[in-house]
N, C-alpha and C. Protein backbone atom coordinates (compact mmCIF):
# COMPACT_ATOMS: atom_id res chain seq x y z
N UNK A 1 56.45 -9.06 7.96
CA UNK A 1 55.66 -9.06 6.75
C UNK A 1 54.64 -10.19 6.82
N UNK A 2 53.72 -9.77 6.31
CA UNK A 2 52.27 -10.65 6.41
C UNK A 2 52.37 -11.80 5.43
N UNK A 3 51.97 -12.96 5.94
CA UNK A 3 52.11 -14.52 4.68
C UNK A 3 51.37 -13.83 3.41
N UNK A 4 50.31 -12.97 2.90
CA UNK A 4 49.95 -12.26 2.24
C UNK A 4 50.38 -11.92 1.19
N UNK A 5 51.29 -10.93 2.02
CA UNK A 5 52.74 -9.84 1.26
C UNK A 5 53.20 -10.42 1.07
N UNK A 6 54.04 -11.71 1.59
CA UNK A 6 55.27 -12.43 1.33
C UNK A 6 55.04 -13.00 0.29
N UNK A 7 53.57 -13.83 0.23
CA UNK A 7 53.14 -14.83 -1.33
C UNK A 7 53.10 -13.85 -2.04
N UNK A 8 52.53 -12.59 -2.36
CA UNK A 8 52.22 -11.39 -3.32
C UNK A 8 53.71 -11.33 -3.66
N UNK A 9 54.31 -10.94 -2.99
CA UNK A 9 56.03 -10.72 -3.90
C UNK A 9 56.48 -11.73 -4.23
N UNK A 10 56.32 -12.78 -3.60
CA UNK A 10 56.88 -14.28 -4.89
C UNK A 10 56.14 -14.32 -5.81
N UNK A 11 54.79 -14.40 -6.17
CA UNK A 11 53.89 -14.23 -7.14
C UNK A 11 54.69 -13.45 -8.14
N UNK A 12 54.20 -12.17 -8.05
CA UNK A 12 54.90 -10.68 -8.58
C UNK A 12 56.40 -10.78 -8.92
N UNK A 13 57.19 -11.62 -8.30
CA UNK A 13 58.42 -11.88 -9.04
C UNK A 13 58.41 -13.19 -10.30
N UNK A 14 57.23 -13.59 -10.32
CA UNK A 14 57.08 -14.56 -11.17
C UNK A 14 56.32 -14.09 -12.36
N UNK A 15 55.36 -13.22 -12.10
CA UNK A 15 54.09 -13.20 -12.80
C UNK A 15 54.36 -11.65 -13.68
N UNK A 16 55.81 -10.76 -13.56
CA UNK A 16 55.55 -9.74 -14.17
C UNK A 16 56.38 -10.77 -15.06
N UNK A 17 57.18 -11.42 -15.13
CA UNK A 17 58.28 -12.20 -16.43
C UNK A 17 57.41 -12.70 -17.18
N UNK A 18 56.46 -13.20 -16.45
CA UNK A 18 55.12 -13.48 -17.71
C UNK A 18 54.71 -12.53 -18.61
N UNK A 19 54.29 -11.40 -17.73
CA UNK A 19 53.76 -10.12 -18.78
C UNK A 19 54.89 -9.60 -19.61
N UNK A 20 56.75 -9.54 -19.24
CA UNK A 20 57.02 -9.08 -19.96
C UNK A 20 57.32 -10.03 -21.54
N UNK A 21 57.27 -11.18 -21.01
CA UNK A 21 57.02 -12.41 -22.16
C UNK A 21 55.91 -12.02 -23.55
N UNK A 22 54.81 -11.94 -22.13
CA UNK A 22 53.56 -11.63 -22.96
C UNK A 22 53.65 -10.52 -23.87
N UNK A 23 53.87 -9.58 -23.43
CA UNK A 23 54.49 -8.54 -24.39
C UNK A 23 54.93 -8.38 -25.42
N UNK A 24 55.70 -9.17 -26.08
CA UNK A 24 56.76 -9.37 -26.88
C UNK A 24 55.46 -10.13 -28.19
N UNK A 25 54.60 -10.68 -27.93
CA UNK A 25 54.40 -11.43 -28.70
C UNK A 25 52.91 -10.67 -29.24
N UNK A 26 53.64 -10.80 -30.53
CA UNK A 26 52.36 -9.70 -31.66
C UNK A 26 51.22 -10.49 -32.05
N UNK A 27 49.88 -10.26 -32.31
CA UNK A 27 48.51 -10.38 -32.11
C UNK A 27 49.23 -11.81 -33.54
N UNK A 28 49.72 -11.69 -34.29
CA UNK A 28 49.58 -12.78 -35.76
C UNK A 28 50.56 -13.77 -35.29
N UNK A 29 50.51 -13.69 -33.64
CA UNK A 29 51.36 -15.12 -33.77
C UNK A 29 50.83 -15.58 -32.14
N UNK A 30 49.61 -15.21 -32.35
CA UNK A 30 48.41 -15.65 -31.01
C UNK A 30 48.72 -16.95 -31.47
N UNK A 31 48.63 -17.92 -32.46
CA UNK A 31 48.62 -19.43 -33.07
C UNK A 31 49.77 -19.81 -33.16
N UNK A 32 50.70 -19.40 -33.46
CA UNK A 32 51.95 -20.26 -33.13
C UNK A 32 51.77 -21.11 -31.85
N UNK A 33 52.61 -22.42 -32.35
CA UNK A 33 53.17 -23.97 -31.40
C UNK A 33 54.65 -24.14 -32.29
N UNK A 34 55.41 -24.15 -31.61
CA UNK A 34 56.57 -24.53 -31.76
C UNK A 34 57.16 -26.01 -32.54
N UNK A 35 55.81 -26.93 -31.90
CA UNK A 35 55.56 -28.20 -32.38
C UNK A 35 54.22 -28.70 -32.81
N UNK A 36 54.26 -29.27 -33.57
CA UNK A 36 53.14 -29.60 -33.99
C UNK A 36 51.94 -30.07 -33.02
N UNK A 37 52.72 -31.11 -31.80
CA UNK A 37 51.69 -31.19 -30.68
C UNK A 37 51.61 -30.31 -29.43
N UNK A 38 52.13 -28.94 -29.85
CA UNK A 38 52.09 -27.78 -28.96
C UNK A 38 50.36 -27.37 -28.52
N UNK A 39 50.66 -26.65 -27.58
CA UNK A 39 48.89 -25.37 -27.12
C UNK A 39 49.99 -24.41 -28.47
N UNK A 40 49.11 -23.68 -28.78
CA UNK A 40 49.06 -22.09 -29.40
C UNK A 40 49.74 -21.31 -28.32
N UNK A 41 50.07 -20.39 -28.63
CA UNK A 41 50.50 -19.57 -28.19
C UNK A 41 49.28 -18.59 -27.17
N UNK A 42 48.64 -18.52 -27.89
CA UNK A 42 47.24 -17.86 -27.05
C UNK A 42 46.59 -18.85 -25.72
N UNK A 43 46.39 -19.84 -26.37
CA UNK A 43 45.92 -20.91 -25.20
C UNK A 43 47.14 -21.07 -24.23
N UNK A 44 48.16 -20.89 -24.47
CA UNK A 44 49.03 -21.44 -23.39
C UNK A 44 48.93 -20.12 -22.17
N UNK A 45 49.66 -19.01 -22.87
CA UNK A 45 49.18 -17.43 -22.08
C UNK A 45 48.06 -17.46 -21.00
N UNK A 46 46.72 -17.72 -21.86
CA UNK A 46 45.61 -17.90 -21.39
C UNK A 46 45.17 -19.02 -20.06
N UNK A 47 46.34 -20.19 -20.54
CA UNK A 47 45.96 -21.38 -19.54
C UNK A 47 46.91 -20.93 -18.40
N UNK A 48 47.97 -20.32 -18.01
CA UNK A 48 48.56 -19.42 -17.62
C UNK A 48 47.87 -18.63 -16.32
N UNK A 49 47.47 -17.74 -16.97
CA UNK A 49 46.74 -16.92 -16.42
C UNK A 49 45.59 -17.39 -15.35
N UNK A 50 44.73 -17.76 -16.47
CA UNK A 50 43.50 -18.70 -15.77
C UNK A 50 43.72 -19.68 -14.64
N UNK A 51 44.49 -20.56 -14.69
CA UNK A 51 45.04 -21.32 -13.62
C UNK A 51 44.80 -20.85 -12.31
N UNK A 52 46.15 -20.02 -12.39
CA UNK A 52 46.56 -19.21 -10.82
C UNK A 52 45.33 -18.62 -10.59
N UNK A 53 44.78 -17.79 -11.35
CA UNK A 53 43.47 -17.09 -10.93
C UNK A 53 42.39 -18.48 -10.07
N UNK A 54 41.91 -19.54 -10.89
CA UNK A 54 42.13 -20.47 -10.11
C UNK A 54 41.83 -20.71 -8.80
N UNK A 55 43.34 -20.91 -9.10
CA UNK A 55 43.79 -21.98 -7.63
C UNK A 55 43.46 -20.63 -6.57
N UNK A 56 43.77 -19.91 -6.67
CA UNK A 56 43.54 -18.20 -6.09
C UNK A 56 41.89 -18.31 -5.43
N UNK A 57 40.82 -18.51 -6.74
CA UNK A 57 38.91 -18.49 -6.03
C UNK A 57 39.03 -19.87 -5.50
N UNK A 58 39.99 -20.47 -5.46
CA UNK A 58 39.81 -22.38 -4.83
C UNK A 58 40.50 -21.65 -3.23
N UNK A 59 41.18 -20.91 -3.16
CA UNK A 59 41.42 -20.65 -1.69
C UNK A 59 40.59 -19.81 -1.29
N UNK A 60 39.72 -19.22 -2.03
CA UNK A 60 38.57 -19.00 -1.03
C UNK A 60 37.72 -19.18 -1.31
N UNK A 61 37.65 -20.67 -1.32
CA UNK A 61 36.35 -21.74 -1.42
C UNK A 61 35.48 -21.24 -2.82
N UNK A 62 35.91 -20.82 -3.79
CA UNK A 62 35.06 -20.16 -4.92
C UNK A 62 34.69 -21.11 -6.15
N UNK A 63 33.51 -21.08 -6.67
CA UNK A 63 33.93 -21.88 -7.61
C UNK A 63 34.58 -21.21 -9.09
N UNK A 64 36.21 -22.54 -9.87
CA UNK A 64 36.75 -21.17 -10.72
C UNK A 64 35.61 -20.33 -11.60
N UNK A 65 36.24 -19.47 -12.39
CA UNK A 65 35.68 -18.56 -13.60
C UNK A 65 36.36 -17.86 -14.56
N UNK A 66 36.53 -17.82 -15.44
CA UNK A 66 36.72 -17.37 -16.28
C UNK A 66 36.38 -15.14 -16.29
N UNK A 67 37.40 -14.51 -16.24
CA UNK A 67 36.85 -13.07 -16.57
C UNK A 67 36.86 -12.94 -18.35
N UNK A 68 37.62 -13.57 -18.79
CA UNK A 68 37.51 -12.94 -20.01
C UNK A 68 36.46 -14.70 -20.77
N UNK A 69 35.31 -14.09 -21.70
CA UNK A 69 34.71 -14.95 -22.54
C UNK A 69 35.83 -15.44 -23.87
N UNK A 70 35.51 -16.44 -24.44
CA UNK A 70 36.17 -16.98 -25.92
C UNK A 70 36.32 -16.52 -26.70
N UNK A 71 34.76 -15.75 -26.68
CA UNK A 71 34.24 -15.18 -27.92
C UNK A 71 34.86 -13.19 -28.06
N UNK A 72 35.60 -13.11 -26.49
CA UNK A 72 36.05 -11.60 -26.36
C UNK A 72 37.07 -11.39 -27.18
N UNK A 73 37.34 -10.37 -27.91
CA UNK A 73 38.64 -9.89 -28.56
C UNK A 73 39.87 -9.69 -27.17
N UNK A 74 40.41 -9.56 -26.79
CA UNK A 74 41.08 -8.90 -25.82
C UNK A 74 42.27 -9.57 -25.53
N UNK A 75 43.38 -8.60 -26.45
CA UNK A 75 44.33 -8.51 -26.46
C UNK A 75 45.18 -9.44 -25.33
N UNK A 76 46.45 -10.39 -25.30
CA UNK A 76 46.68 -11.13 -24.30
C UNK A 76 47.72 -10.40 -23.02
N UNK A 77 48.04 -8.92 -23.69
CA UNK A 77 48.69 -7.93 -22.54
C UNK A 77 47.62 -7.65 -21.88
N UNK A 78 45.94 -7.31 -21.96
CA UNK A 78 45.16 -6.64 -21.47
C UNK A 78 44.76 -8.19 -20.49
N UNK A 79 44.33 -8.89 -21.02
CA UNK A 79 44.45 -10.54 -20.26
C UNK A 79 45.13 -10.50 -19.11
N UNK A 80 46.45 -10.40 -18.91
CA UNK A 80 47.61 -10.78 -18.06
C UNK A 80 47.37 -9.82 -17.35
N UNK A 81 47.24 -7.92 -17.37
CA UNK A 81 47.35 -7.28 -16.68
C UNK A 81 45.56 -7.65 -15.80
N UNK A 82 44.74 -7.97 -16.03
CA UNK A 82 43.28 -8.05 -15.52
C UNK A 82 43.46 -9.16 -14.45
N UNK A 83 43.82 -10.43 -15.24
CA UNK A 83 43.66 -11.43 -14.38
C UNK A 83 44.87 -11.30 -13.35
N UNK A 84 46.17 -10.53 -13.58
CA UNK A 84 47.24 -10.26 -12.45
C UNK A 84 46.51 -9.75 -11.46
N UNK A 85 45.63 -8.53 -12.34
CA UNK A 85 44.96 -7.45 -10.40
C UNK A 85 43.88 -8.34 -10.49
N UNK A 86 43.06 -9.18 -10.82
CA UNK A 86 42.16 -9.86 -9.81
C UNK A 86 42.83 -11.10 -9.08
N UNK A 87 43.77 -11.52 -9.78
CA UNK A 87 43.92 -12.75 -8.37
C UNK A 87 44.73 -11.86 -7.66
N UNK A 88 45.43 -10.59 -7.52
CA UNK A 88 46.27 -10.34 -6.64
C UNK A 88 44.99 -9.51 -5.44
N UNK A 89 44.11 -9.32 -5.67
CA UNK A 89 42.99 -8.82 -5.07
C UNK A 89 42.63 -10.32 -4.23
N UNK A 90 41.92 -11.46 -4.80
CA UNK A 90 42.01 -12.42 -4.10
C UNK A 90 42.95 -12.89 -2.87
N UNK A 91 44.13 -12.80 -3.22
CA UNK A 91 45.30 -13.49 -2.35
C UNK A 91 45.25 -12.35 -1.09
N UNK A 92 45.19 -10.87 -1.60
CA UNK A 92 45.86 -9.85 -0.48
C UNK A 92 44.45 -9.86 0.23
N UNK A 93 43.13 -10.56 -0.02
CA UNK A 93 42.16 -10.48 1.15
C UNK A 93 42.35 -11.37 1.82
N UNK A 94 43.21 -12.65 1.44
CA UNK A 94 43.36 -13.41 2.88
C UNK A 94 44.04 -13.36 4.14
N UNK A 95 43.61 -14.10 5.36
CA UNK A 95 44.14 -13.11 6.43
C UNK A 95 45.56 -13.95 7.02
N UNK A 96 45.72 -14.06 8.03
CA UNK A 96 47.11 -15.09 8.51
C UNK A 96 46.50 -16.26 8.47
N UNK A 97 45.26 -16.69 9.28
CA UNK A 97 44.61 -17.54 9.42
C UNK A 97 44.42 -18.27 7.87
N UNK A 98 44.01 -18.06 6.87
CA UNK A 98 43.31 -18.17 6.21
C UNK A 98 44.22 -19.55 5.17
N UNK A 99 45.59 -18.87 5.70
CA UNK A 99 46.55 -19.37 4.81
C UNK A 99 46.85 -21.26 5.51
N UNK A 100 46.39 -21.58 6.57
CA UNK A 100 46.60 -23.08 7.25
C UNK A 100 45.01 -23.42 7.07
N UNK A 101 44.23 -22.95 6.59
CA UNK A 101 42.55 -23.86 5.90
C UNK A 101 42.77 -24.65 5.17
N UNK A 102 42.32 -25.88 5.22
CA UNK A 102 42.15 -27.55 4.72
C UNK A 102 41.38 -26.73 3.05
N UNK A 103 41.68 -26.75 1.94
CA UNK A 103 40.88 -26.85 0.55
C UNK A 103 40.53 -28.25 0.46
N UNK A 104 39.64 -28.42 0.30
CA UNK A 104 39.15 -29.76 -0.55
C UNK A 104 39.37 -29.54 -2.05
N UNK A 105 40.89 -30.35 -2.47
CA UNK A 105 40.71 -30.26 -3.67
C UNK A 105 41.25 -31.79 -4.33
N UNK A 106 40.68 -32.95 -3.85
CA UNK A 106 40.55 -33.74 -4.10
C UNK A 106 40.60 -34.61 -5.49
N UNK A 107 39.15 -33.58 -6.19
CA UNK A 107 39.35 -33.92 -7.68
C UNK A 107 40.45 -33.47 -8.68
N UNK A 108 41.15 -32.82 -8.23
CA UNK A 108 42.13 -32.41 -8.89
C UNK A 108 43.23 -33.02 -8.40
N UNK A 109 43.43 -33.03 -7.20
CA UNK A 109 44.77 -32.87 -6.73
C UNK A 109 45.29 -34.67 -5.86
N UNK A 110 43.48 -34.80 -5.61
CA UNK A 110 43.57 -36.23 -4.83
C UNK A 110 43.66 -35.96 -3.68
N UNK A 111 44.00 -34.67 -2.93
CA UNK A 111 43.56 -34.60 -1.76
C UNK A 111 43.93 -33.53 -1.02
N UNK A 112 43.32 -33.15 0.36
CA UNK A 112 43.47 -31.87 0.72
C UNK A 112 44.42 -30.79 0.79
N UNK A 113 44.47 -29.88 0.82
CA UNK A 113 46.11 -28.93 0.60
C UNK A 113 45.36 -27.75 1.63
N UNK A 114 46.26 -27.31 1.99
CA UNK A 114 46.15 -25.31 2.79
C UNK A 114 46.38 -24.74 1.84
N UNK A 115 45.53 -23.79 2.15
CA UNK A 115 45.50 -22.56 1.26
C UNK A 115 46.95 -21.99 0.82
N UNK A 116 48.10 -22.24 1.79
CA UNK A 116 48.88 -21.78 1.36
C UNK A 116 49.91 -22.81 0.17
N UNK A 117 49.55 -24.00 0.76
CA UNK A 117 50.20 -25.01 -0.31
C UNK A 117 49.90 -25.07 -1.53
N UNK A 118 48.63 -24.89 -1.67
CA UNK A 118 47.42 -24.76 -2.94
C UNK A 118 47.75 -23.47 -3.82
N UNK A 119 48.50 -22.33 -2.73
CA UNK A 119 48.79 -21.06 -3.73
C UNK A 119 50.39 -21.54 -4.15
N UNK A 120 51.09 -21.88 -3.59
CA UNK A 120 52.16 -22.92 -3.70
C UNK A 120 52.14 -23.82 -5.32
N UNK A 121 51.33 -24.56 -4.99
CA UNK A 121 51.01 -25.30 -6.44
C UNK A 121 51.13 -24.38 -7.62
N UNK A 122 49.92 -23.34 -7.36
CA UNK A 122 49.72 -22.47 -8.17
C UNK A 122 51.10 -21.96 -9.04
N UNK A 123 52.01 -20.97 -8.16
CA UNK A 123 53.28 -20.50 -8.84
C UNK A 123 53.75 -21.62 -9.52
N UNK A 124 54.25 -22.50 -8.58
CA UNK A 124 54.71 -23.59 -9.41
C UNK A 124 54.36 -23.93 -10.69
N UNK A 125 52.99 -24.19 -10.70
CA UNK A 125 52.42 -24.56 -12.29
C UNK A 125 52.81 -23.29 -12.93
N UNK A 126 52.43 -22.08 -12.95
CA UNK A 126 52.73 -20.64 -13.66
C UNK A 126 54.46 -21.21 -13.74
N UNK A 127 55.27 -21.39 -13.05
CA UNK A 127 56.97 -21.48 -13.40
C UNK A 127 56.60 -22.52 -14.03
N UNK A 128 56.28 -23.35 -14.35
CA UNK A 128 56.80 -24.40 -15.07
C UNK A 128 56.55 -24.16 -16.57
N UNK A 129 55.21 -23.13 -16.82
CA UNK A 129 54.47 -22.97 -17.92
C UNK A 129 55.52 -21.74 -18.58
N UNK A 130 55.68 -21.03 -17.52
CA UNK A 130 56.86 -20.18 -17.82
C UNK A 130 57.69 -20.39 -18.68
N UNK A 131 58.47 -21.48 -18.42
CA UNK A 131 59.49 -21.69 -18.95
C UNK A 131 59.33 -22.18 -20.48
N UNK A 132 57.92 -22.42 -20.77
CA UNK A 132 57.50 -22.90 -21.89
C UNK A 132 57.36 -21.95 -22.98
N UNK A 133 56.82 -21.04 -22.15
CA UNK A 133 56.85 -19.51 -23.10
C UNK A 133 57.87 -19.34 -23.29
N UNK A 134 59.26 -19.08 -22.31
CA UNK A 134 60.58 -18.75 -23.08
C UNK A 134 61.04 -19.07 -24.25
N UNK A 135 60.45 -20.68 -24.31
CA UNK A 135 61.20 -21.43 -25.85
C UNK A 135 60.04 -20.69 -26.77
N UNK A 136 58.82 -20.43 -26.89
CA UNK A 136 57.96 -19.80 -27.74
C UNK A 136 58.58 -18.63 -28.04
N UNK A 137 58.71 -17.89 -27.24
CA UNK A 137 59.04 -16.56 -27.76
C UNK A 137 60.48 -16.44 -28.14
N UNK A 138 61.21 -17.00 -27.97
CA UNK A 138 62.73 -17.15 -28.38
C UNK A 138 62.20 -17.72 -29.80
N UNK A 139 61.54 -18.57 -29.95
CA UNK A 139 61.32 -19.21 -31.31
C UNK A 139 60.50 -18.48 -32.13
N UNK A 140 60.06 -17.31 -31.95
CA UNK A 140 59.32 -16.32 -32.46
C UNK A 140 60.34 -15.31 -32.84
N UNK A 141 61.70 -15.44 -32.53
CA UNK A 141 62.65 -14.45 -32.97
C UNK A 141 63.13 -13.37 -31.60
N UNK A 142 62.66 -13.83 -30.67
CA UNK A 142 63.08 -12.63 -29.78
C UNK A 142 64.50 -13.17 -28.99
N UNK A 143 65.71 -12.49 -28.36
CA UNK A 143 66.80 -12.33 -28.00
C UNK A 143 66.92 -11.79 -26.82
N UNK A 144 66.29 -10.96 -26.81
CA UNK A 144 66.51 -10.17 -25.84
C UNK A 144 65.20 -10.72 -24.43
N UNK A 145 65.57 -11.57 -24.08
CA UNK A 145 64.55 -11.93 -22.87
C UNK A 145 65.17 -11.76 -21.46
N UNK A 146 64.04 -11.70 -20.60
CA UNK A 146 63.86 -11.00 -19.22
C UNK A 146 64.61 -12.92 -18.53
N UNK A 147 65.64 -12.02 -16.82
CA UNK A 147 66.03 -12.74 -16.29
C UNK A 147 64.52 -14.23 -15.80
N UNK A 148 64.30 -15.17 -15.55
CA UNK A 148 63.07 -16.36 -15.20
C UNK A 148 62.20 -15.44 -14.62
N UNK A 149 63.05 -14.23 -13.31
CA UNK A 149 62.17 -13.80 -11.71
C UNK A 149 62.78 -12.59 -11.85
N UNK A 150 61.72 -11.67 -11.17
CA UNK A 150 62.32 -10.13 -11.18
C UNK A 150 62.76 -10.30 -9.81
N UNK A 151 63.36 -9.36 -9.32
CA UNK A 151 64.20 -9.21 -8.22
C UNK A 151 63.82 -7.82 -7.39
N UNK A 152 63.42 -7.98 -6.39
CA UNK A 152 62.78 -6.34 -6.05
C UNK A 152 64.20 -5.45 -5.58
């Protein structure tokens, strides 16, 4: 299996628990924070998303972007499923090679990473944020939540 495939299914075991998270949570509680010095509920999803997408155009030298505007209505299931197939479009064009390239990511990070460490980071930050949503949406009333990682 290709370093590719292999990151795509760790991703994908991370990133559908997000959507089914995302799911759960109805348009009038986009603003919920759990705490007073919480993100919203929308911004967190969003910072989420955006990230990995990310660190994703930073491995191939891109500068980030944003697909969805501020000012867009768009729903945060339609969010998660867009930005899932564009960074998973990103990652599956890189080649074996592609994955041991030096990023300069300095300003962020303080200093160079491989592409594959850098997509590395990436999940990581998505799990950690993860786990943040769990307490949101549990605190939104839901019970019934998905195992952290799907399991193929």
């Amino acid at each position: 299996m290709s370093k590719s495939a292999r990151f795509i299914d760790y991703f994908l075991s991370h990133r559908e628990v997000t959507k089914d998270l995302v799911a759960k949570i109805e348009e009038n509680q986009y603003t919920f924070k759990p705490t007073p010095s919480s993100m919203e509920t929308e911004k967190l999803v969003q910072h989420i998303l955006q990230t990995t997408y990310m660190f994703a155009r930073l491995a191939h030298q891109q500068e980030p972007d944003q697909l969805i505007q501020g000012d867009e209505n768009v729903s945060l299931e339609k969010q998660a499923d867009l930005y899932t197939e564009k960074t998973l479009q990103l990652i599956s064009s890189l080649s074996e090679e592609d994955f041991e390239k030096q990023i300069d990511v300095t300003r962020i990070f303080g200093q160079e990473l491989t592409v594959a460490e850098l997509l590395n980071v990436a999940i990581d930050h998505e799990i950690h944020h993860k786990g943040n949503l769990f307490v949101y949406v549990r605190e939104m009333g839901h019970t019934d939540l998905p195992l952290y990682v799907k399991m193929n």
